[in-house]
C-alpha atoms as a PDB file:
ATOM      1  CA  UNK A   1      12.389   3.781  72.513  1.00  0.00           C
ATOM      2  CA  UNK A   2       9.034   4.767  74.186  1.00  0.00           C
ATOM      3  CA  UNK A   3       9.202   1.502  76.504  1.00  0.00           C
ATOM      4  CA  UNK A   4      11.740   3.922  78.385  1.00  0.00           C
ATOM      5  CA  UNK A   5       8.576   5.946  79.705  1.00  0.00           C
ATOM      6  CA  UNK A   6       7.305   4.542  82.723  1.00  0.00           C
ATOM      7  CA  UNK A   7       3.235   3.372  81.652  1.00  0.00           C
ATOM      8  CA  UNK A   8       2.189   2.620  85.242  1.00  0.00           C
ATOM      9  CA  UNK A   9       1.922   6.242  86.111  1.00  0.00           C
ATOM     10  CA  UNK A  10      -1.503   6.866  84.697  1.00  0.00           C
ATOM     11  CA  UNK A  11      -4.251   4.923  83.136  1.00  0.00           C
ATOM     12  CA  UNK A  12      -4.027   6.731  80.288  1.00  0.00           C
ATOM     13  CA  UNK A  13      -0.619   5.102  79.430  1.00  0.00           C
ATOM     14  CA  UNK A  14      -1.850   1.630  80.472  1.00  0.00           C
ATOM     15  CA  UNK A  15      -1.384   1.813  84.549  1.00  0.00           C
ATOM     16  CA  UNK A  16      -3.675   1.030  87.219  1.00  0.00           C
ATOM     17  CA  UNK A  17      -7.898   1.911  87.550  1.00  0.00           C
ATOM     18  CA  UNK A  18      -6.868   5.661  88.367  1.00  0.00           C
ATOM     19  CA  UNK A  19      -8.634   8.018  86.900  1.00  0.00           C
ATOM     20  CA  UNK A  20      -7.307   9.799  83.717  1.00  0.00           C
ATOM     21  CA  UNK A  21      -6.295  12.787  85.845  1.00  0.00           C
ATOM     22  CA  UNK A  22      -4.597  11.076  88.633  1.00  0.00           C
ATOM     23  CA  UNK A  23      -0.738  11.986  87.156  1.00  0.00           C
ATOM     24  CA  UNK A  24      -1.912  15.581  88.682  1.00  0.00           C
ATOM     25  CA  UNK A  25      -2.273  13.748  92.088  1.00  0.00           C
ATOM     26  CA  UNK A  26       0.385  11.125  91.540  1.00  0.00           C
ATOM     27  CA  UNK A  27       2.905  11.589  94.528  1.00  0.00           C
ATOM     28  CA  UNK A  28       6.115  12.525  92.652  1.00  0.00           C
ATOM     29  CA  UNK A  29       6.651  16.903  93.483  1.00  0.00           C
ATOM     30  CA  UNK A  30       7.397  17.365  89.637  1.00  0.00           C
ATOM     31  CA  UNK A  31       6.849  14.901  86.831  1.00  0.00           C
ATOM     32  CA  UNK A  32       8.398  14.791  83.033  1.00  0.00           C
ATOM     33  CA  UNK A  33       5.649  14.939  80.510  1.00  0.00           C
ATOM     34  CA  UNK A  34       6.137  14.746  76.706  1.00  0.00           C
ATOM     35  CA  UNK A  35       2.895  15.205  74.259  1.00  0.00           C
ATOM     36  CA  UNK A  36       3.288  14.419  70.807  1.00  0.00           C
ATOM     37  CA  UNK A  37       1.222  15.927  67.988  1.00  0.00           C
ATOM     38  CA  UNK A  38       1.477  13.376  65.352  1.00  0.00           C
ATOM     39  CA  UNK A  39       2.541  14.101  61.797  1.00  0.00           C
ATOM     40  CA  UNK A  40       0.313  15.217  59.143  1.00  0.00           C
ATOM     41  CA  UNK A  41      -1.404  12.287  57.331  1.00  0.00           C
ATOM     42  CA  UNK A  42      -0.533  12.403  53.530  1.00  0.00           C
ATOM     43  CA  UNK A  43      -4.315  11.814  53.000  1.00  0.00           C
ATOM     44  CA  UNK A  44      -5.225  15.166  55.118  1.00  0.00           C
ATOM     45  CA  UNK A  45      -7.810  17.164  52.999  1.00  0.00           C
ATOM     46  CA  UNK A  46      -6.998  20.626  54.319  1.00  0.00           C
ATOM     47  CA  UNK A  47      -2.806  20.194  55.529  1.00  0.00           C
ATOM     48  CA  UNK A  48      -2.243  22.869  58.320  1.00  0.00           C
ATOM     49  CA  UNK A  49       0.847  24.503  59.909  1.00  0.00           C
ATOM     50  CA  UNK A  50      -1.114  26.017  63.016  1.00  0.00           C
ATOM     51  CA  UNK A  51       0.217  25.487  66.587  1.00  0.00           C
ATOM     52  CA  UNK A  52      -1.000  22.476  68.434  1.00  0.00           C
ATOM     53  CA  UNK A  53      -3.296  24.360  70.313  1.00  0.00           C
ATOM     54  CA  UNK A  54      -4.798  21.326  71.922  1.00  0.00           C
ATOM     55  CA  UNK A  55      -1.406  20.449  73.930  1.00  0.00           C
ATOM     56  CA  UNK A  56      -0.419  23.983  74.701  1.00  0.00           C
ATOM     57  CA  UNK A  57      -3.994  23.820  76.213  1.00  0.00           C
ATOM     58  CA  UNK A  58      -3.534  20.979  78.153  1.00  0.00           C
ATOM     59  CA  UNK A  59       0.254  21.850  79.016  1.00  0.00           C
ATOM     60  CA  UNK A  60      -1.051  24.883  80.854  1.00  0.00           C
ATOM     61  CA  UNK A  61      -2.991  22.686  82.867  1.00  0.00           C
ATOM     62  CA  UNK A  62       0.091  20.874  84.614  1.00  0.00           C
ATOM     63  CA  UNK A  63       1.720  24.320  86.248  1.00  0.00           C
ATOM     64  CA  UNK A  64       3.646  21.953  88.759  1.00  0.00           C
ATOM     65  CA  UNK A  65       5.124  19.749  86.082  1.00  0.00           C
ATOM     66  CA  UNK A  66       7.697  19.839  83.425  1.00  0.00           C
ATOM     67  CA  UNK A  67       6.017  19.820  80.392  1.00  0.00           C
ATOM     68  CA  UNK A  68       7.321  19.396  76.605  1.00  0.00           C
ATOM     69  CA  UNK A  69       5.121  19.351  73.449  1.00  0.00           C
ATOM     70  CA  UNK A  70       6.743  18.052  70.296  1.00  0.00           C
ATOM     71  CA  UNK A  71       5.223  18.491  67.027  1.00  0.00           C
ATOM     72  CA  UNK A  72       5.619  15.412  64.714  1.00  0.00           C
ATOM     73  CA  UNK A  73       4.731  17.534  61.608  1.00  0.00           C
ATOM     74  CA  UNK A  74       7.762  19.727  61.873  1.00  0.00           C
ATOM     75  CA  UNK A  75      10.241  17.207  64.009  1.00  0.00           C
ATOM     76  CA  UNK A  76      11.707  13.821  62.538  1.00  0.00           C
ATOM     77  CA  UNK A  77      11.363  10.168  64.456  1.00  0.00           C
ATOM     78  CA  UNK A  78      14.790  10.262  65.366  1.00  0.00           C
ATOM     79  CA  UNK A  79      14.659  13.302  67.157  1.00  0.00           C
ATOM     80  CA  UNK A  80      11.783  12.296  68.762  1.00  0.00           C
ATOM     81  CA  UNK A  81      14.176   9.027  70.247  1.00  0.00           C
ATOM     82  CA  UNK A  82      17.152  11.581  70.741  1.00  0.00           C
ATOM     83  CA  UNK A  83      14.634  13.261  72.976  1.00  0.00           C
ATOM     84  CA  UNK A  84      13.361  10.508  74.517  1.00  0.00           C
ATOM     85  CA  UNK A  85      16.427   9.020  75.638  1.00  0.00           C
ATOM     86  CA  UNK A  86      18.449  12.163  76.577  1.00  0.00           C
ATOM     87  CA  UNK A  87      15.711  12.858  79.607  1.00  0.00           C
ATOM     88  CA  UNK A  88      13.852  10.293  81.281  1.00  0.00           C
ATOM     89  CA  UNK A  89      10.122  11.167  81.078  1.00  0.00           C
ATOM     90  CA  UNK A  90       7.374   9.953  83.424  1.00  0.00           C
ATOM     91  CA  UNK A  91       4.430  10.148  81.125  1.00  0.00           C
ATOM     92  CA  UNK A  92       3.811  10.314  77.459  1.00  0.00           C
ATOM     93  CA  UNK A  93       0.575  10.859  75.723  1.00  0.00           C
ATOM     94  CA  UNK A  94       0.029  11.437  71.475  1.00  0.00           C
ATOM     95  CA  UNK A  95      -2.821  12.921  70.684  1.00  0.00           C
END
């Protein structure tokens, strides 16, 4: 399913030498992003329900792009496919 997301649009998902920030300069006026949080490991010490700050964080960072976080903790695999293939994102990154 995630070999539907383009990887040669940043170096972060395996393109070219850009650097990591280059989908903010890539050419395209608006670009699908999906970060993942991943689920909770069963081995987790202290388990937590908070937000995932750290992609809200850098969500606000990409004003000029449409950005969607999904939270693995909370959301099943196959939704995360459903998701996947019902809109055609540019760039994925898990944390």
């Amino acid at each position: 399913m995630l070999s539907k997301i383009r990887s040669d649009v940043c170096c972060m998902a395996g393109g070219s030498n850009r650097c990591c920030s280059c989908f903010l300069r890539y050419p395209f006026n608006e670009m699908k992003v999906l970060l993942i949080y991943p689920p909770q490991s069963p081995c987790a010490i202290a388990p937590s329900n908070f937000e995932p700050l750290t992609l809200e964080v850098l969500a606000s960072t990409l004003p000029n792009h449409e950005v969607t976080v999904f939270d693995m903790r909370f959301e099943t695999l196959s939704a995360l496919e459903h998701l996947i293939q019902a809109r055609d994102f540019d760039l994925a990154c898990c944390l």
